[in-house]
PDB file of N, CA and C in Angstrom:
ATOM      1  N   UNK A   1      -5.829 -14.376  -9.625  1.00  0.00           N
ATOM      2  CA  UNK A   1      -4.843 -14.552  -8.571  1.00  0.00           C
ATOM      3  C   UNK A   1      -5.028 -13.443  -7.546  1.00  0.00           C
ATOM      4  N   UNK A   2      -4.884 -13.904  -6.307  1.00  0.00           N
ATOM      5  CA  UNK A   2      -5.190 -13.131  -5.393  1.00  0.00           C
ATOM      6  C   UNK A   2      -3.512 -12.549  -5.124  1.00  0.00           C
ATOM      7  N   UNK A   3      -3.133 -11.765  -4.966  1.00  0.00           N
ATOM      8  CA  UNK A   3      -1.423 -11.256  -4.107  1.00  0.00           C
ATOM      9  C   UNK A   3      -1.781 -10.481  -3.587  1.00  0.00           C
ATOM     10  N   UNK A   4      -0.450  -9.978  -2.516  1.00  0.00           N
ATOM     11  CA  UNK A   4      -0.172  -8.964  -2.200  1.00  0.00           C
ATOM     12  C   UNK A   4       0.637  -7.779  -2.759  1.00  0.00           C
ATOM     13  N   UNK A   5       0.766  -6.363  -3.369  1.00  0.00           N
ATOM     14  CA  UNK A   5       1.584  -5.345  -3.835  1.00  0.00           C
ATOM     15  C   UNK A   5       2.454  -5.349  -2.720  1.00  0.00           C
ATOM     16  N   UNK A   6       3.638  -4.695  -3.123  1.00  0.00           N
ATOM     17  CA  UNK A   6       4.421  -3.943  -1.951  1.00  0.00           C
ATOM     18  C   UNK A   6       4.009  -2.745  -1.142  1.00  0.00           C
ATOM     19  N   UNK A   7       2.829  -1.920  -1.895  1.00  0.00           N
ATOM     20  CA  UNK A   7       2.538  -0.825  -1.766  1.00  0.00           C
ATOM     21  C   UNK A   7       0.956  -1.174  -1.059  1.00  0.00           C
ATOM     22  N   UNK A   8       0.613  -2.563  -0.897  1.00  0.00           N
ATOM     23  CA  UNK A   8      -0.915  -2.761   0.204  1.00  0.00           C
ATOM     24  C   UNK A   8      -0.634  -2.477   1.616  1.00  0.00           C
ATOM     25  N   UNK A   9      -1.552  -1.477   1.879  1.00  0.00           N
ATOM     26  CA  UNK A   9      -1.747  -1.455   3.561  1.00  0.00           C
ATOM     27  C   UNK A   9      -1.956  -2.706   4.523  1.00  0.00           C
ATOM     28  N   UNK A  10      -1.105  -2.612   5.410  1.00  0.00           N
ATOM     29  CA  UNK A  10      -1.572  -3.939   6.179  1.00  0.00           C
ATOM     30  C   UNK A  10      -3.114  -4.338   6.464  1.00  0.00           C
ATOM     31  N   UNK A  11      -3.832  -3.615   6.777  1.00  0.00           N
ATOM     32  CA  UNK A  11      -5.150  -3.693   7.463  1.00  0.00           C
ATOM     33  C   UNK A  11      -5.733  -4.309   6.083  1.00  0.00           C
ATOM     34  N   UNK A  12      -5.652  -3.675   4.862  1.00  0.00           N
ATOM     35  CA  UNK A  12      -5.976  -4.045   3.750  1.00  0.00           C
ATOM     36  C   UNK A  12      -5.843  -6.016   3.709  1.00  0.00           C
ATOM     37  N   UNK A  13      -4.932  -6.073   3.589  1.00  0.00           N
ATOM     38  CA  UNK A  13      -3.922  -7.309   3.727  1.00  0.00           C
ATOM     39  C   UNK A  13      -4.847  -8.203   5.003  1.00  0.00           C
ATOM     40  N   UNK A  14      -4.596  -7.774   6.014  1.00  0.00           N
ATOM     41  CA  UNK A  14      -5.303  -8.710   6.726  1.00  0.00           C
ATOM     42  C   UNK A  14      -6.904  -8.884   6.994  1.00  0.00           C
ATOM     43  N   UNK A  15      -7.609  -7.800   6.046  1.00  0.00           N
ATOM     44  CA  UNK A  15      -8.878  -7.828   5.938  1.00  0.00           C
ATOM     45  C   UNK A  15      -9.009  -8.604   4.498  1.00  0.00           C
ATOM     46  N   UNK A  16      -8.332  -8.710   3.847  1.00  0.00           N
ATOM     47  CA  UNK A  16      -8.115  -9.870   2.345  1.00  0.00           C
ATOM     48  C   UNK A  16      -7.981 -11.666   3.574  1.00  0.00           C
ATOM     49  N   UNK A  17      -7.169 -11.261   3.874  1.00  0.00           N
ATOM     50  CA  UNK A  17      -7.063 -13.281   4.618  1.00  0.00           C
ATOM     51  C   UNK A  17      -8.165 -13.173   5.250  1.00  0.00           C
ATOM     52  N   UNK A  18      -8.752 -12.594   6.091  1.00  0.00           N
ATOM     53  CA  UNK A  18     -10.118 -12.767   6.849  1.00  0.00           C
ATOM     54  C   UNK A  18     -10.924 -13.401   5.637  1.00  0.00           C
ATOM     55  N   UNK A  19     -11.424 -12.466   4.775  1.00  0.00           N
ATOM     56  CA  UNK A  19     -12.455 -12.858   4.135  1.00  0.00           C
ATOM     57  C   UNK A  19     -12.278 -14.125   2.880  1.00  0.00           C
ATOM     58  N   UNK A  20     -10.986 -13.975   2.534  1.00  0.00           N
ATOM     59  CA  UNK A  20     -10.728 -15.132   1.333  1.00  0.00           C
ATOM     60  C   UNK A  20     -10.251 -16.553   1.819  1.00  0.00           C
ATOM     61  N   UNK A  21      -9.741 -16.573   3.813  1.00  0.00           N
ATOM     62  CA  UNK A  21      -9.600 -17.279   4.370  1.00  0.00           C
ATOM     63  C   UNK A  21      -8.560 -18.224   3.738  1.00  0.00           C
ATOM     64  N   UNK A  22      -7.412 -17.404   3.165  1.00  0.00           N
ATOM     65  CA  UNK A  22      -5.999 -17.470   2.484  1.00  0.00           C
ATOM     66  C   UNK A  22      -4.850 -17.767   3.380  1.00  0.00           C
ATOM     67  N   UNK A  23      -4.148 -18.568   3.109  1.00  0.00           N
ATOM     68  CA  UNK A  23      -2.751 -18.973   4.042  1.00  0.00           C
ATOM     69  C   UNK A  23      -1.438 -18.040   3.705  1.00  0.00           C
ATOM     70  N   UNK A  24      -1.495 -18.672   1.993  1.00  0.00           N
ATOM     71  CA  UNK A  24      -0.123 -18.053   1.485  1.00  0.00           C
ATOM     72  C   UNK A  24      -1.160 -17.105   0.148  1.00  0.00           C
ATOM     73  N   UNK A  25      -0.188 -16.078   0.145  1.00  0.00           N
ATOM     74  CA  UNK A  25      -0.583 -14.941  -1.349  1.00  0.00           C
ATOM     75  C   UNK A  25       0.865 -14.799  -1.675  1.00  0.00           C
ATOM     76  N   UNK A  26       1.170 -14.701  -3.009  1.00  0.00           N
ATOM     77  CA  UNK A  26       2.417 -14.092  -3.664  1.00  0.00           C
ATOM     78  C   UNK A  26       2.261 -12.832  -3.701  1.00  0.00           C
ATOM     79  N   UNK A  27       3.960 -12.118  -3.463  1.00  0.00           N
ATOM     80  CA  UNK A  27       4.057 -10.792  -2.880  1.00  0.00           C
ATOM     81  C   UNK A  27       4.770 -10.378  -4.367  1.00  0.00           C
ATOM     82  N   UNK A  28       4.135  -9.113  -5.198  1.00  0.00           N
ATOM     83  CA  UNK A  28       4.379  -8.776  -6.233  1.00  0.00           C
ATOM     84  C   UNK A  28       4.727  -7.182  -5.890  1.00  0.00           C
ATOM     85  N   UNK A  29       5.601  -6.366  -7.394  1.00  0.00           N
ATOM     86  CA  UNK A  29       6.013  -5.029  -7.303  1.00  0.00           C
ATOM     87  C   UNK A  29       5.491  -4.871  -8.603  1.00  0.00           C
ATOM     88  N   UNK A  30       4.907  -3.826  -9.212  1.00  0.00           N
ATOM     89  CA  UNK A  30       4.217  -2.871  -9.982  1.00  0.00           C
ATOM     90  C   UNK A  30       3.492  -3.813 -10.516  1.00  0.00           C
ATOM     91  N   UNK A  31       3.914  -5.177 -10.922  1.00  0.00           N
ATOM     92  CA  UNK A  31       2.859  -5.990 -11.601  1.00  0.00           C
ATOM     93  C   UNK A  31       2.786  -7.224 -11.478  1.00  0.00           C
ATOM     94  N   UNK A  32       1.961  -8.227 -11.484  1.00  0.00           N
ATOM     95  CA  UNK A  32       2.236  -9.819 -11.344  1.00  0.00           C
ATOM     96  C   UNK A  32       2.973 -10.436 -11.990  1.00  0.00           C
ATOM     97  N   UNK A  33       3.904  -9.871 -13.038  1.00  0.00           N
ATOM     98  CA  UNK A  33       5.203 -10.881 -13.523  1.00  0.00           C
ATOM     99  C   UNK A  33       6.408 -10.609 -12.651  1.00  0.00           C
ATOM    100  N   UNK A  34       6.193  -9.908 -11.793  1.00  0.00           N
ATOM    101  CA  UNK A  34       7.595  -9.300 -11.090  1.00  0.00           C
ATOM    102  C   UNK A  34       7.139  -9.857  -9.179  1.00  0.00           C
ATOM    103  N   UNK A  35       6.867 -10.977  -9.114  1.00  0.00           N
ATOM    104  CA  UNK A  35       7.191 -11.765  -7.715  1.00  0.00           C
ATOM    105  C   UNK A  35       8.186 -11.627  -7.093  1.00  0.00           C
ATOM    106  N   UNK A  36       7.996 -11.518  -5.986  1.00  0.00           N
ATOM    107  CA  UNK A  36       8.941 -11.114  -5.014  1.00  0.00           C
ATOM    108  C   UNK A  36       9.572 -12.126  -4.024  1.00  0.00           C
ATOM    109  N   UNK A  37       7.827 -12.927  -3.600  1.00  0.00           N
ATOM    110  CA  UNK A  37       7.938 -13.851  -2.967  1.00  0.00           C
ATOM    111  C   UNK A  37       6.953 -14.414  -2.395  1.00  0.00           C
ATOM    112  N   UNK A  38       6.686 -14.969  -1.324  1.00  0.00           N
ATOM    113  CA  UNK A  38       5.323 -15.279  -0.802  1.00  0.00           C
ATOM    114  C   UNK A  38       4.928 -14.986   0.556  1.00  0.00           C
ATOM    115  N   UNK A  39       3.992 -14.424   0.621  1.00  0.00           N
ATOM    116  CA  UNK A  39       3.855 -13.952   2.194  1.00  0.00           C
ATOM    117  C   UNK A  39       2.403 -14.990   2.770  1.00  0.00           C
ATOM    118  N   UNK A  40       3.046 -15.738   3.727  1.00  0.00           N
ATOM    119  CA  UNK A  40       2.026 -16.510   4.921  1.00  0.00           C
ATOM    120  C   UNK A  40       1.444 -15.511   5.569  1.00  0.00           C
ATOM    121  N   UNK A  41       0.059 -16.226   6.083  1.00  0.00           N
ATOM    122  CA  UNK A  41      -0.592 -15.770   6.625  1.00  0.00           C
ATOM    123  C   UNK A  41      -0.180 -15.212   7.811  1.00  0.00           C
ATOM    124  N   UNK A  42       0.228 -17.112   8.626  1.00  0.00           N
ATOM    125  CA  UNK A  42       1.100 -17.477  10.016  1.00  0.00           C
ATOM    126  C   UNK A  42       2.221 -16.093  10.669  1.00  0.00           C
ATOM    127  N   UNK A  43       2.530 -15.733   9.642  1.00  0.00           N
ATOM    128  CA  UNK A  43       3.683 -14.685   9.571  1.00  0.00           C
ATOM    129  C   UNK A  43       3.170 -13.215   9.780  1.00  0.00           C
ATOM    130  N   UNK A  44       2.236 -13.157   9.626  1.00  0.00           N
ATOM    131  CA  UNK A  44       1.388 -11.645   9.471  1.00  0.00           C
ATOM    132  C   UNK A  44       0.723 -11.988  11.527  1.00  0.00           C
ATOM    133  N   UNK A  45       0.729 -12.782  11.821  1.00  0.00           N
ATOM    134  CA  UNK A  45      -0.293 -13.042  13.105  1.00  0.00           C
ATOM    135  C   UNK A  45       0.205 -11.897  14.187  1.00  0.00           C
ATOM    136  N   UNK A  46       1.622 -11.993  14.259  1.00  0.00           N
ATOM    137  CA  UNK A  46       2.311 -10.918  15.495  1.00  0.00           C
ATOM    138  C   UNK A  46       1.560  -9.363  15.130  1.00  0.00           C
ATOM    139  N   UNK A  47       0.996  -9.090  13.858  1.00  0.00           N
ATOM    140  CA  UNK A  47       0.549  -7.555  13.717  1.00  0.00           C
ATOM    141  C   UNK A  47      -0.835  -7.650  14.015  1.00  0.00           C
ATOM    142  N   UNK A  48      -1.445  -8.566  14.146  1.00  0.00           N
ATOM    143  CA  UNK A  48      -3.048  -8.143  13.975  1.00  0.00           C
ATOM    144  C   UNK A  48      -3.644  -7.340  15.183  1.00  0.00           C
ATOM    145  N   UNK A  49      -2.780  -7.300  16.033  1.00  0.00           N
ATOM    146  CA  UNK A  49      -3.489  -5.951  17.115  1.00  0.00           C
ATOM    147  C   UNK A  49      -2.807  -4.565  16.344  1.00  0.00           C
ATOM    148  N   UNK A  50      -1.626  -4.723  15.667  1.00  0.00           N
ATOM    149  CA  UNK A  50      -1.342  -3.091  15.330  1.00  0.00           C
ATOM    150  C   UNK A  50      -2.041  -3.145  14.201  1.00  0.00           C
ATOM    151  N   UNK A  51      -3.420  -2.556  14.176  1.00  0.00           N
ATOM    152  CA  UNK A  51      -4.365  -2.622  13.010  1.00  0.00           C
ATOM    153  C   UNK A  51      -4.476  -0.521  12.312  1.00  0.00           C
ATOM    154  N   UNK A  52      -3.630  -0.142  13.305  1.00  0.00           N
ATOM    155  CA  UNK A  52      -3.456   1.130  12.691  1.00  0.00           C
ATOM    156  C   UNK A  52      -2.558   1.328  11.359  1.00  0.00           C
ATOM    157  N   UNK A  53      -2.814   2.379  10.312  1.00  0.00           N
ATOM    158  CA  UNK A  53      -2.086   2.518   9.188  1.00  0.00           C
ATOM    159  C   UNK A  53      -0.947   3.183   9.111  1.00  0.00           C
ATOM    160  N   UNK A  54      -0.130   1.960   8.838  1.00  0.00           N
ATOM    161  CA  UNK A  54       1.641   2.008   8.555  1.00  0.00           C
ATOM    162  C   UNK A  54       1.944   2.312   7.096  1.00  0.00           C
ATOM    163  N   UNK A  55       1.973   3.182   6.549  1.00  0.00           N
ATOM    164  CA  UNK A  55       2.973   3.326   5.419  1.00  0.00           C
ATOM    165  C   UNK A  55       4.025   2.526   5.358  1.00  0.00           C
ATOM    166  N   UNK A  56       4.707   2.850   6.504  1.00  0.00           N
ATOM    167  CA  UNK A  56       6.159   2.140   6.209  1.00  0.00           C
ATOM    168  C   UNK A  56       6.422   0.642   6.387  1.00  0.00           C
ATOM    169  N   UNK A  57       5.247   0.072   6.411  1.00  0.00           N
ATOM    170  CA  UNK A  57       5.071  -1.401   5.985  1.00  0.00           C
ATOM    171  C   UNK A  57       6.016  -2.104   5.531  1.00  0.00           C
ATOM    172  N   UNK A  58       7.258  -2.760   5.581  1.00  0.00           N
ATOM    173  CA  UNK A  58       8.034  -3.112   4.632  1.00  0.00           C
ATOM    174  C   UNK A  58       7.764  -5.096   4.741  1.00  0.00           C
ATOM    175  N   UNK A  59       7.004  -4.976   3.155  1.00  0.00           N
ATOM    176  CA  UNK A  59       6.151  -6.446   2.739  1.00  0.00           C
ATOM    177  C   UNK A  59       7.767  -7.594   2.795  1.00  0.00           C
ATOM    178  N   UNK A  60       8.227  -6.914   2.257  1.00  0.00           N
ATOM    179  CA  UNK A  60       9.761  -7.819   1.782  1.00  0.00           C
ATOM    180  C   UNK A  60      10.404  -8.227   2.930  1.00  0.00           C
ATOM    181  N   UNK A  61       9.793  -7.651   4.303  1.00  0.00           N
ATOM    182  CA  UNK A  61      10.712  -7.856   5.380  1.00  0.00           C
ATOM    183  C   UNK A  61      10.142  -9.478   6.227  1.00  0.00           C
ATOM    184  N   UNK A  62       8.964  -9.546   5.549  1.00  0.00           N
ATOM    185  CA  UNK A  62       8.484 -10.920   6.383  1.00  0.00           C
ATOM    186  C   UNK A  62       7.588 -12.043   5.312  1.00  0.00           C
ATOM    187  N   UNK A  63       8.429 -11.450   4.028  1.00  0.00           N
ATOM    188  CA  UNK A  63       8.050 -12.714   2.570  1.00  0.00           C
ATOM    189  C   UNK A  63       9.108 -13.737   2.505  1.00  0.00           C
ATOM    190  N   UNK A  64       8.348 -15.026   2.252  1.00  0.00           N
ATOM    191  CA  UNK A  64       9.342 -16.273   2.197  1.00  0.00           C
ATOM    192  C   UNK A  64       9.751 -16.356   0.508  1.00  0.00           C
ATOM    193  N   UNK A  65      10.955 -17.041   0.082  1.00  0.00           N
ATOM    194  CA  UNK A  65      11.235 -17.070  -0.923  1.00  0.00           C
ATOM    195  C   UNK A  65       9.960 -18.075  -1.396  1.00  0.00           C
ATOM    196  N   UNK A  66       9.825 -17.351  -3.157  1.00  0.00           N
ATOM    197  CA  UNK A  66       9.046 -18.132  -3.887  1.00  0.00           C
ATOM    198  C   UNK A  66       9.609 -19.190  -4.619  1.00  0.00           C
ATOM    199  N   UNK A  67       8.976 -20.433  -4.756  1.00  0.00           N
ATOM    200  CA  UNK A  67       9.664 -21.630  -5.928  1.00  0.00           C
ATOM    201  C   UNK A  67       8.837 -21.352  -7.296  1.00  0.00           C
ATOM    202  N   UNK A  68      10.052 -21.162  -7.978  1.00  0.00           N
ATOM    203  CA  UNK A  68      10.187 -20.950  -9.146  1.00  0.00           C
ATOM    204  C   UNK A  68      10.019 -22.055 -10.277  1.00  0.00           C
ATOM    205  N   UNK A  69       9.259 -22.110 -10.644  1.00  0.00           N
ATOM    206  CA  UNK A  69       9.096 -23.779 -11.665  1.00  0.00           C
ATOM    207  C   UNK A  69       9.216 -23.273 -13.301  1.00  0.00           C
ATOM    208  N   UNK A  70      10.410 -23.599 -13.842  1.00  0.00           N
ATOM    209  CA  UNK A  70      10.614 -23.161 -15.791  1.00  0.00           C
ATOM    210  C   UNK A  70       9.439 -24.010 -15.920  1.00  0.00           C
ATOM    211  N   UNK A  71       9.177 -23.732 -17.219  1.00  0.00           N
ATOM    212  CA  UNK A  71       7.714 -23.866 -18.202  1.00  0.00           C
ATOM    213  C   UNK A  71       8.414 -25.476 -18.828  1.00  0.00           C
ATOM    214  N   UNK A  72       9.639 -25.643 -19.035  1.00  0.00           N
ATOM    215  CA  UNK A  72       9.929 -26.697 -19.829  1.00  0.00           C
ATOM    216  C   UNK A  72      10.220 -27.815 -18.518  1.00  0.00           C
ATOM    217  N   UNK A  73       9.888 -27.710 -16.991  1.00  0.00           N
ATOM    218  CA  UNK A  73       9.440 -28.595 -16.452  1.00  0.00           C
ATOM    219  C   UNK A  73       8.524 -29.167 -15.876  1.00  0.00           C
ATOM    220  N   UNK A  74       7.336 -28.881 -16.797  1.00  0.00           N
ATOM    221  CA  UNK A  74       5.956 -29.344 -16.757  1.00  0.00           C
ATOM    222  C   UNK A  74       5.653 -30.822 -16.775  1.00  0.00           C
TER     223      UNK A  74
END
């Protein structure tokens, strides 16, 4: 599975969709059982000229809610 951390640099992030040519990635915190949500590509487009490094990145501020599917509705 490809995601995004909370803690990935943008440039990181948008040098991952360039090359994996990815729409949507799930947005995870310390580990992949702990989803956050899903971050579009479409949604990332307004930054790709600020390609300088932001720490203060906040991933959660432009992730769409994730759908959640239980195991016993397979």
């Amino acid at each position: 599975i490809i995601a995004v951390s909370t803690q990935d640099l943008l440039t990181d992030v948008l040098s991952l969709i360039q090359e994996k040519a990815l729409s949507r990635m799930p947005l995870y915190e310390n580990d992949l059982d702990n989803i956050l949500g899903v971050i579009y590509a479409k949604d990332i487009l307004p930054y790709l000229n600020d390609r300088k490094e932001e720490p203060s990145f906040n991933w959660k501020t432009i992730s769409r809610n994730a759908l959640f599917i239980p195991a016993t509705k397979k």
